[in-house]
C-alpha atoms as a PDB file:
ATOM      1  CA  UNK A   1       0.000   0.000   0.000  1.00  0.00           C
ATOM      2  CA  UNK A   2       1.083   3.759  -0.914  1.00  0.00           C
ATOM      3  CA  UNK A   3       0.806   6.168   1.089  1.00  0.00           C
ATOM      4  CA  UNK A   4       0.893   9.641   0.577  1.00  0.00           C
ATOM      5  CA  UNK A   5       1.833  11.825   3.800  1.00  0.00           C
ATOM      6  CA  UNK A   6       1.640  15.075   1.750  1.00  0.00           C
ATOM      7  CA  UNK A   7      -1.700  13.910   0.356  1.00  0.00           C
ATOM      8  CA  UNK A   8      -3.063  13.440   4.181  1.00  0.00           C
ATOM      9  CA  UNK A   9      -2.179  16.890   5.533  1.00  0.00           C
ATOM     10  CA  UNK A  10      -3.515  18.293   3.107  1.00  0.00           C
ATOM     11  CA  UNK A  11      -6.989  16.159   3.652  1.00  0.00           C
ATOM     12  CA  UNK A  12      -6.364  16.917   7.068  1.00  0.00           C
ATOM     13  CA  UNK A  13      -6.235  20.828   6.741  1.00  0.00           C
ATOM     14  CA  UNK A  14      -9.215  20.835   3.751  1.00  0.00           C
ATOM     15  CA  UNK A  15     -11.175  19.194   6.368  1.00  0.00           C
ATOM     16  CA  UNK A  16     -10.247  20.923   9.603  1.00  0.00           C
ATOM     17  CA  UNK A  17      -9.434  20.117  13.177  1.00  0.00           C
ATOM     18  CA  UNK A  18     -12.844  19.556  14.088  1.00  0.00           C
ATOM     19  CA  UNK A  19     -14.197  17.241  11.748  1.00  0.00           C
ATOM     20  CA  UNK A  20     -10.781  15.144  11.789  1.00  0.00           C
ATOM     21  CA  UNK A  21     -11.068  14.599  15.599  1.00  0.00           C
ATOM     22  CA  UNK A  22     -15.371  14.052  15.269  1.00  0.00           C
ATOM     23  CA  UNK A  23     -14.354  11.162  12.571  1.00  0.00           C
ATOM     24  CA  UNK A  24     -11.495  10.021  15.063  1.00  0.00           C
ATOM     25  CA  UNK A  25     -13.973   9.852  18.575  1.00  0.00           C
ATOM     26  CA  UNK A  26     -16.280   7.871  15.928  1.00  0.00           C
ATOM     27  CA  UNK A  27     -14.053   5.559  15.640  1.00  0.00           C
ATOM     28  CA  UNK A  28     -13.533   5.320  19.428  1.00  0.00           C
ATOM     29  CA  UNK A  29     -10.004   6.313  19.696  1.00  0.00           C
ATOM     30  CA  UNK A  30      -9.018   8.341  23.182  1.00  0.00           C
ATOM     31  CA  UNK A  31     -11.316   6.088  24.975  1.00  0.00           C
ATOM     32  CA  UNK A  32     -11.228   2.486  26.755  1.00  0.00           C
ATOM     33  CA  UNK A  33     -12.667   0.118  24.392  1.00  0.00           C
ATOM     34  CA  UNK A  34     -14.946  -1.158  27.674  1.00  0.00           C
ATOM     35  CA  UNK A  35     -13.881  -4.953  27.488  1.00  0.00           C
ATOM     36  CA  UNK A  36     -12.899  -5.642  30.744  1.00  0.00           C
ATOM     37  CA  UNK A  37      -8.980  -6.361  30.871  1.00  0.00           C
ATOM     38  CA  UNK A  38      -6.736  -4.944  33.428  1.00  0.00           C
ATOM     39  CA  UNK A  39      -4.157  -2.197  32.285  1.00  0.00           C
ATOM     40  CA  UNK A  40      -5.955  -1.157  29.007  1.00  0.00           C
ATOM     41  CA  UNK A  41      -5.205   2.674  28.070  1.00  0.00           C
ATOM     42  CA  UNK A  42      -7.276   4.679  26.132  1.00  0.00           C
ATOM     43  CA  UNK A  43      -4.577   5.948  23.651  1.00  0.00           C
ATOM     44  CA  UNK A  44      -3.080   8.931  23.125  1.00  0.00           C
ATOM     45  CA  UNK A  45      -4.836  11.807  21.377  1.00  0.00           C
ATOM     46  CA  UNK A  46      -3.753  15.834  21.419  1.00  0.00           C
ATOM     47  CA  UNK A  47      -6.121  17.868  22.797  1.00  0.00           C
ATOM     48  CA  UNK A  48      -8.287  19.625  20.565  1.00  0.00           C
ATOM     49  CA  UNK A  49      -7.416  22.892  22.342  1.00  0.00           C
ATOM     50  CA  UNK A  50      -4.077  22.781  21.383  1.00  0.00           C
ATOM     51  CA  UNK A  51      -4.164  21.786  18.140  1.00  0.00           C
ATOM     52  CA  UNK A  52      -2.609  23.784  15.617  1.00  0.00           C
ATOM     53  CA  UNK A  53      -1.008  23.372  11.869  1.00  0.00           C
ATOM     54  CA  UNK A  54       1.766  20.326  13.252  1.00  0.00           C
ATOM     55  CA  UNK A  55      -0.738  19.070  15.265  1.00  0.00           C
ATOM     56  CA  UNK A  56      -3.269  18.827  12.762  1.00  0.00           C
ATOM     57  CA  UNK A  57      -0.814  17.491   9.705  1.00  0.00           C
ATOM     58  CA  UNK A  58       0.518  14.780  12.458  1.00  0.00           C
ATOM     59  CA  UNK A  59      -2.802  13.486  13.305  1.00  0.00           C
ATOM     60  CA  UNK A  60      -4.007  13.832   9.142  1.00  0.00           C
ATOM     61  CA  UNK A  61      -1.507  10.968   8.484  1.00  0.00           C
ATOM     62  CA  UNK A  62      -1.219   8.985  11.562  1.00  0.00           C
ATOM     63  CA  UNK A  63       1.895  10.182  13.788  1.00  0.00           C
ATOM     64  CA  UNK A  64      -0.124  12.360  16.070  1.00  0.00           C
ATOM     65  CA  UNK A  65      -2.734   9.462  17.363  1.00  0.00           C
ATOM     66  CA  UNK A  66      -1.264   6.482  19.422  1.00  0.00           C
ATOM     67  CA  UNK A  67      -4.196   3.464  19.819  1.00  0.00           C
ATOM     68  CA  UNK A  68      -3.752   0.138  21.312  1.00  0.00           C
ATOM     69  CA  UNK A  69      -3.782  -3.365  19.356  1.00  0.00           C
ATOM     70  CA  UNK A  70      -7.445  -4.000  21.286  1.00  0.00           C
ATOM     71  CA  UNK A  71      -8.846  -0.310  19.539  1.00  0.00           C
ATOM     72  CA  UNK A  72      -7.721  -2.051  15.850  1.00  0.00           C
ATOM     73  CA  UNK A  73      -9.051  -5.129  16.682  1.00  0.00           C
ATOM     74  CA  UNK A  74     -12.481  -3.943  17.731  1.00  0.00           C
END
């Protein structure tokens, strides 16, 4: 698979901040996944606050969001 980094922040600033971090909480991302196992996080996510032009190109191609294996699983 190809993928474009240039082509993503770009998406990501056509798009904006706010609907880039509504289609990420869709997805469940920043929050437990509510199975029950001890020690699961809830991922690491910038706050929306602080999000500015890095920020948002980061997150538009995947460096700026850390998940756990369990959120791609489920």
């Amino acid at each position: 698979m190809i993928q474009s980094n240039p082509g993503f922040v770009e998406l990501g600033r056509r798009i904006g901040k706010e609907t880039l971090f509504k289609y990420i909480d869709k997805f469940g991302f920043g929050e437990k996944t509510g199975i029950d196992l001890n020690g699961e996080g809830s991922g690491i996510l910038f706050p929306l606050s602080k999000v500015g032009s890095v920020e948002l190109a980061t997150t538009a191609f995947g460096q700026g969001v850390s998940v756990t294996a369990l959120h791609l699983a489920v």
